[in-house]
C-alpha atoms as a PDB file:
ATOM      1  CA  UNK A   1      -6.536   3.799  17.403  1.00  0.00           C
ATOM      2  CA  UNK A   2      -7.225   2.217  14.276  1.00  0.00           C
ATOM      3  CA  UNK A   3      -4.785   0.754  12.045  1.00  0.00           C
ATOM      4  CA  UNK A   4      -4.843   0.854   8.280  1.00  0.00           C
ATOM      5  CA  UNK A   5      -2.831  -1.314   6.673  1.00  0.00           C
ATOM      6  CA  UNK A   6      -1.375  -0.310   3.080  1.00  0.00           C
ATOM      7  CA  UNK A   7      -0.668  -2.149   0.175  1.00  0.00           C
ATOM      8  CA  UNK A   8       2.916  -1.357  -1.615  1.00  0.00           C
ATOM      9  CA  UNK A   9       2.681  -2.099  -5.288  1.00  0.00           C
ATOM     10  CA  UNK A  10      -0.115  -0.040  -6.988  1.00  0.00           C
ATOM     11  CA  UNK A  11      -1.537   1.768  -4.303  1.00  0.00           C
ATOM     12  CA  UNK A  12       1.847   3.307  -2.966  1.00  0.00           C
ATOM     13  CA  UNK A  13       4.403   2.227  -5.536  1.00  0.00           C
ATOM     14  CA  UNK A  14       3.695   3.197  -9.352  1.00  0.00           C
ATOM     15  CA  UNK A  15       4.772  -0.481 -10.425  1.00  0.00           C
ATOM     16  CA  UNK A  16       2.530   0.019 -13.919  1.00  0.00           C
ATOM     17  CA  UNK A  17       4.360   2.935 -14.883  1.00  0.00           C
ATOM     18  CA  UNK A  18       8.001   1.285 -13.984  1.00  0.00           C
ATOM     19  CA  UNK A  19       6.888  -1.941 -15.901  1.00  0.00           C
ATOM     20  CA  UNK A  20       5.153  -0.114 -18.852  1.00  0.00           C
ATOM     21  CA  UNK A  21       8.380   2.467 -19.283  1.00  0.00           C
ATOM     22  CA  UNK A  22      10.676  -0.804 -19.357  1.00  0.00           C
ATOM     23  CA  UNK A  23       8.445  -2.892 -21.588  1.00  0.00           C
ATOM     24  CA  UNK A  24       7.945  -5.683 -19.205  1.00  0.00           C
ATOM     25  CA  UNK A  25       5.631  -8.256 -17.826  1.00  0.00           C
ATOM     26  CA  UNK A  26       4.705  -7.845 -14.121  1.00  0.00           C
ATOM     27  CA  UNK A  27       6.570 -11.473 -13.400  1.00  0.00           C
ATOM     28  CA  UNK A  28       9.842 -10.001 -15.055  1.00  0.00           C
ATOM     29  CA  UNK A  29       9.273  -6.910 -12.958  1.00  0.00           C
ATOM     30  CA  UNK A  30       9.429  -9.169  -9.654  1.00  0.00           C
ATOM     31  CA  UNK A  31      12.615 -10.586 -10.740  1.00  0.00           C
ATOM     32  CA  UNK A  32      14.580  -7.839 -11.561  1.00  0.00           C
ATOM     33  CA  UNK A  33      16.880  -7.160  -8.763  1.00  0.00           C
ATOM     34  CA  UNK A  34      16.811  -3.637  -7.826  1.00  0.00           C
ATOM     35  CA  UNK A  35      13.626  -2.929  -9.391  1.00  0.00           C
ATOM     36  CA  UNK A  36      11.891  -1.639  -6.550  1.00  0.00           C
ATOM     37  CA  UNK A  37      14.506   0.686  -5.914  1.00  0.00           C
ATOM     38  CA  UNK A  38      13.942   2.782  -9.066  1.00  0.00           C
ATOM     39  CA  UNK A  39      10.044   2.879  -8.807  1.00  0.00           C
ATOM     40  CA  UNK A  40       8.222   6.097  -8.103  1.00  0.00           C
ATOM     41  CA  UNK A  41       5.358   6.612  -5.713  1.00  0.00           C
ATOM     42  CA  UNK A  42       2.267   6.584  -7.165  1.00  0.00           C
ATOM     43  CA  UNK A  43       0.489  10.492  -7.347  1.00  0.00           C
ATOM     44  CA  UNK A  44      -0.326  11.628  -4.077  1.00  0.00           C
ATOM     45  CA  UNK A  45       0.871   8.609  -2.164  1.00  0.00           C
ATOM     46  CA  UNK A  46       3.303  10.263   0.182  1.00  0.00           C
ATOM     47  CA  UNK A  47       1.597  13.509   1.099  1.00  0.00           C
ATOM     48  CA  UNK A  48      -1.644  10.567   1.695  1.00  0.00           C
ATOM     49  CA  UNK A  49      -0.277   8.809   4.168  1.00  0.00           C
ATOM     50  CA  UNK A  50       1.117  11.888   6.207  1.00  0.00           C
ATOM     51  CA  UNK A  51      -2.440  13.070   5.983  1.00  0.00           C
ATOM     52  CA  UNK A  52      -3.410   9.768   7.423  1.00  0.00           C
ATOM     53  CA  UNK A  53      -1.038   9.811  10.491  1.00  0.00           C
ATOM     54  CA  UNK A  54      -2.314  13.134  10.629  1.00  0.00           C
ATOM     55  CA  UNK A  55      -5.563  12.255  11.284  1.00  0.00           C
ATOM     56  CA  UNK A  56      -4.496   9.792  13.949  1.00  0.00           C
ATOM     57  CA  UNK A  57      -4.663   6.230  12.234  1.00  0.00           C
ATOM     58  CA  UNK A  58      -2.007   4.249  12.928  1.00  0.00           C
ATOM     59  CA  UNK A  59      -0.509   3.577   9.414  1.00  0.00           C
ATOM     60  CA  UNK A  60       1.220   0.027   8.434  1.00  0.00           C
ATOM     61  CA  UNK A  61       2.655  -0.946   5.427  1.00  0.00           C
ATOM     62  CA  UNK A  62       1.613  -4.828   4.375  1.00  0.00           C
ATOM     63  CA  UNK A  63       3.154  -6.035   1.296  1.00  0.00           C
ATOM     64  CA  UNK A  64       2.628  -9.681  -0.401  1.00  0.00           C
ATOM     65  CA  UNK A  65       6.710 -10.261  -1.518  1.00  0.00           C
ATOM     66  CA  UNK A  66       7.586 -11.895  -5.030  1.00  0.00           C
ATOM     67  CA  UNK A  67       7.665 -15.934  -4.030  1.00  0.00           C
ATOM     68  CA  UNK A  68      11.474 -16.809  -3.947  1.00  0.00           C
ATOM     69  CA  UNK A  69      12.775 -13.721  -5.203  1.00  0.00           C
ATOM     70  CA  UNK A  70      14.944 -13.182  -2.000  1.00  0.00           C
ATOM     71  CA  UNK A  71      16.336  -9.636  -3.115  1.00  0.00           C
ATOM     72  CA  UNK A  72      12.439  -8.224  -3.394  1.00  0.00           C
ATOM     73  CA  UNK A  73      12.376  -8.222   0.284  1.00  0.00           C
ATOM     74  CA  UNK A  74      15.274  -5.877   0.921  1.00  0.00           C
ATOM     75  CA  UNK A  75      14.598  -3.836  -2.103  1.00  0.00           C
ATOM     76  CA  UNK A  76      10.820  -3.481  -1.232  1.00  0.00           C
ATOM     77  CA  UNK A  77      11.915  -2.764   2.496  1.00  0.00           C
ATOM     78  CA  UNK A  78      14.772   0.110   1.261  1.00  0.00           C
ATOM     79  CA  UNK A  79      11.794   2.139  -1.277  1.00  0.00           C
ATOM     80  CA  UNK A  80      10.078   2.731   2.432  1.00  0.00           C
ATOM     81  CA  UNK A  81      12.792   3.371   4.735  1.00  0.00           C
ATOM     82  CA  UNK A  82      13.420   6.286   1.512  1.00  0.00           C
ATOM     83  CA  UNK A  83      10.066   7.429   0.704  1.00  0.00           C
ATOM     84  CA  UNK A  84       8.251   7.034   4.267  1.00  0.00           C
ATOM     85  CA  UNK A  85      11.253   6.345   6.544  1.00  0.00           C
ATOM     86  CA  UNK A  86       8.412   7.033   9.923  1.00  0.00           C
ATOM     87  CA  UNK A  87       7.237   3.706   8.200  1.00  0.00           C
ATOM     88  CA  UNK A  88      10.804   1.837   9.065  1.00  0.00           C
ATOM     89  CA  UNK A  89       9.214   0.334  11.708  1.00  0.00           C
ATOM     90  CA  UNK A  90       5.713  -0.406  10.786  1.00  0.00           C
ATOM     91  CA  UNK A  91       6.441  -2.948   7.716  1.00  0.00           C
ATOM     92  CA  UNK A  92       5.036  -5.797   7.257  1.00  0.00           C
ATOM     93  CA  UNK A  93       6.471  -8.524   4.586  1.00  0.00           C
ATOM     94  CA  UNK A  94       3.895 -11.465   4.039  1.00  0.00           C
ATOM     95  CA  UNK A  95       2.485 -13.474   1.638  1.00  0.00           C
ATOM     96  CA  UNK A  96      -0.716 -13.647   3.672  1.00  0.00           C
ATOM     97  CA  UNK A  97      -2.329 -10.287   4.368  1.00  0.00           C
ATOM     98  CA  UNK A  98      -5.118 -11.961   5.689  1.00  0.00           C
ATOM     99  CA  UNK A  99      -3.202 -12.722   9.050  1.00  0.00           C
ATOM    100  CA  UNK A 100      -3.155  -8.893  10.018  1.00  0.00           C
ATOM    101  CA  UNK A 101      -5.877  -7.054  11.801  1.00  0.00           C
ATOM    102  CA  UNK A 102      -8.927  -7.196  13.190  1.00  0.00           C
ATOM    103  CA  UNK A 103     -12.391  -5.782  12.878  1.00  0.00           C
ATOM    104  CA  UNK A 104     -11.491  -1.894  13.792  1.00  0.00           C
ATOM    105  CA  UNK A 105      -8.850  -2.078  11.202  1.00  0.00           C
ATOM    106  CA  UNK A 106      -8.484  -1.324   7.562  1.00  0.00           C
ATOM    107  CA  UNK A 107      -6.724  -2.861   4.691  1.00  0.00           C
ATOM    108  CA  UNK A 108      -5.940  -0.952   1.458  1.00  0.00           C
ATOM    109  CA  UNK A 109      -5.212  -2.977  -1.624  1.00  0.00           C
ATOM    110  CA  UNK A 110      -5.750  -2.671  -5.245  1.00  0.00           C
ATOM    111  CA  UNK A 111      -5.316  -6.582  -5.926  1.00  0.00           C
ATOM    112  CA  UNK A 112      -8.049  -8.059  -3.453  1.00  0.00           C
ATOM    113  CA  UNK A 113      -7.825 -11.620  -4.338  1.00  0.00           C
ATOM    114  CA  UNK A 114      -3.766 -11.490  -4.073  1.00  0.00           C
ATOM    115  CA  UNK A 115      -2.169 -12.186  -0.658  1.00  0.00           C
ATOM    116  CA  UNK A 116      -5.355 -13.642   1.512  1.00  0.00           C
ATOM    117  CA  UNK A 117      -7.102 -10.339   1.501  1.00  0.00           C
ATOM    118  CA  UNK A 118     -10.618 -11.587   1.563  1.00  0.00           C
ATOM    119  CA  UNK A 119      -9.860 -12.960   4.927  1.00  0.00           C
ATOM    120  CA  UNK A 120      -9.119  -9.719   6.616  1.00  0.00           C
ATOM    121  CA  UNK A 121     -10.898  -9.186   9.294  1.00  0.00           C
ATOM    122  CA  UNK A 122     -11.839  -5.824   8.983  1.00  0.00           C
ATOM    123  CA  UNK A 123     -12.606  -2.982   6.484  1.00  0.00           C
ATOM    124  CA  UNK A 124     -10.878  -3.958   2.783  1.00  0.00           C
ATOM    125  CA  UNK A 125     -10.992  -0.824   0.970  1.00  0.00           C
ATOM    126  CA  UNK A 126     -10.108  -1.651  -2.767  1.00  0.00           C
ATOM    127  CA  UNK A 127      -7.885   0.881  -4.242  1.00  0.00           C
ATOM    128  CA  UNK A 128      -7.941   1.834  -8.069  1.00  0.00           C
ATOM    129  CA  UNK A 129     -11.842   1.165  -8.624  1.00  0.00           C
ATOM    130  CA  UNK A 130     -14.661   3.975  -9.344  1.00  0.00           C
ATOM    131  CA  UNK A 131     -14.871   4.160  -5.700  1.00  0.00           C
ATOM    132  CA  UNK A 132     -11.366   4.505  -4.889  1.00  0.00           C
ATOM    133  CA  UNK A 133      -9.578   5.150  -7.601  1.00  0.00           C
ATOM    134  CA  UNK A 134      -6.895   7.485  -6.211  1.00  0.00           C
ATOM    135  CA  UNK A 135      -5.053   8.992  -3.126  1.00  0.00           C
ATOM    136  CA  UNK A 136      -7.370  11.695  -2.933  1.00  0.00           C
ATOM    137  CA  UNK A 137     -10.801   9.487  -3.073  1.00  0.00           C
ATOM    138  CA  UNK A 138      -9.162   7.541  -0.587  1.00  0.00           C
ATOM    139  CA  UNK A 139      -7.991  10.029   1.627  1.00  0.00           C
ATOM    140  CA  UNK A 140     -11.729  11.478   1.753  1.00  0.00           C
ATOM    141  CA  UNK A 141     -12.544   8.269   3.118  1.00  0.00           C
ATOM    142  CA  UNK A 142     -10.896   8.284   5.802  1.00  0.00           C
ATOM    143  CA  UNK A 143     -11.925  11.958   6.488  1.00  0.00           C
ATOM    144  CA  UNK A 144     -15.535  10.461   6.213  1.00  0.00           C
ATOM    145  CA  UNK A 145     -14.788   7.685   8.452  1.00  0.00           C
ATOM    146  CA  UNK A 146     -12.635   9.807  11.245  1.00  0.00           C
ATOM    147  CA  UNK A 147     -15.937  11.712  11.095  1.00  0.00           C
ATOM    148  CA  UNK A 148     -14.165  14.813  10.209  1.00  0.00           C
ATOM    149  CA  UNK A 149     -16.718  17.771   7.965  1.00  0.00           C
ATOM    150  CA  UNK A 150     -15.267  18.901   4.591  1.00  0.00           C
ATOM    151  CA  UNK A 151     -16.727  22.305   3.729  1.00  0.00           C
ATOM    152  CA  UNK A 152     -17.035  22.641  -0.134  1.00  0.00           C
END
């Protein structure tokens, strides 16, 4: 089964909107405690990935953590276990994505040269660009690559 591995801030978490609405810089974003906690998924996030276990990938969570912010870890760890708590096992904290995987996998991630990602060692999907640039791009994708026929 393959694995797909998915990026937390801005491709499940709506981090822009949270930062925008409290008119601050990413960095100030990382160290506010509790921040995480009062972020919303991003549109179609949460129905996404229960489409992708649906289809039978085996769905991760891989997130690059805030360097010493100590709190970001737990806060980041308590938005999953409420928004995808099937994902309470199958999160991954590290500050080098490019670690994970191998060449049957996938890695979603809207920040490519953050966290290693260029040395994943299988399919890097970029989320948030003309050819990704939401949930449901992305979740025809996988349709496409599950080899599954959408009837228009």
């Amino acid at each position: 089964m393959n694995r797909i591995f998915l990026d937390m801030d801005g491709v499940l978490v709506n981090f822009d909107e949270y930062k925008d609405v409290c008119g601050l810089s990413g960095d100030e974003v990382k160290k506010l405690q509790g921040a995480y906690l009062s972020m919303n998924p991003l549109q179609g996030a949460i129905s996404g990935v229960h489409s992708l276990i649906g289809m039978g990938f085996d769905v991760w969570v891989a997130t690059k953590p805030p360097t010493g912010i100590a709190w970001a870890y737990s806060d980041k760890a308590s938005w999953i276990f409420s928004y995808l708590p099937e994902l309470k096992r199958k999160l991954i904290i590290t500050p080098d994505k490019g670690l994970l995987g191998d060449e049957k996998d996938f890695l979603v991630d809207d920040r490519p040269h953050k966290a290693n990602c260029e040395k994943f060692r299988g399919t890097l999907v970029v989320f948030g660009t003309q050819i990704c640039p939401d949930w449901q791009a992305l979740i025809q994708y996988f349709k496409e690559v599950r080899g599954v026929r959408i009837y228009a």
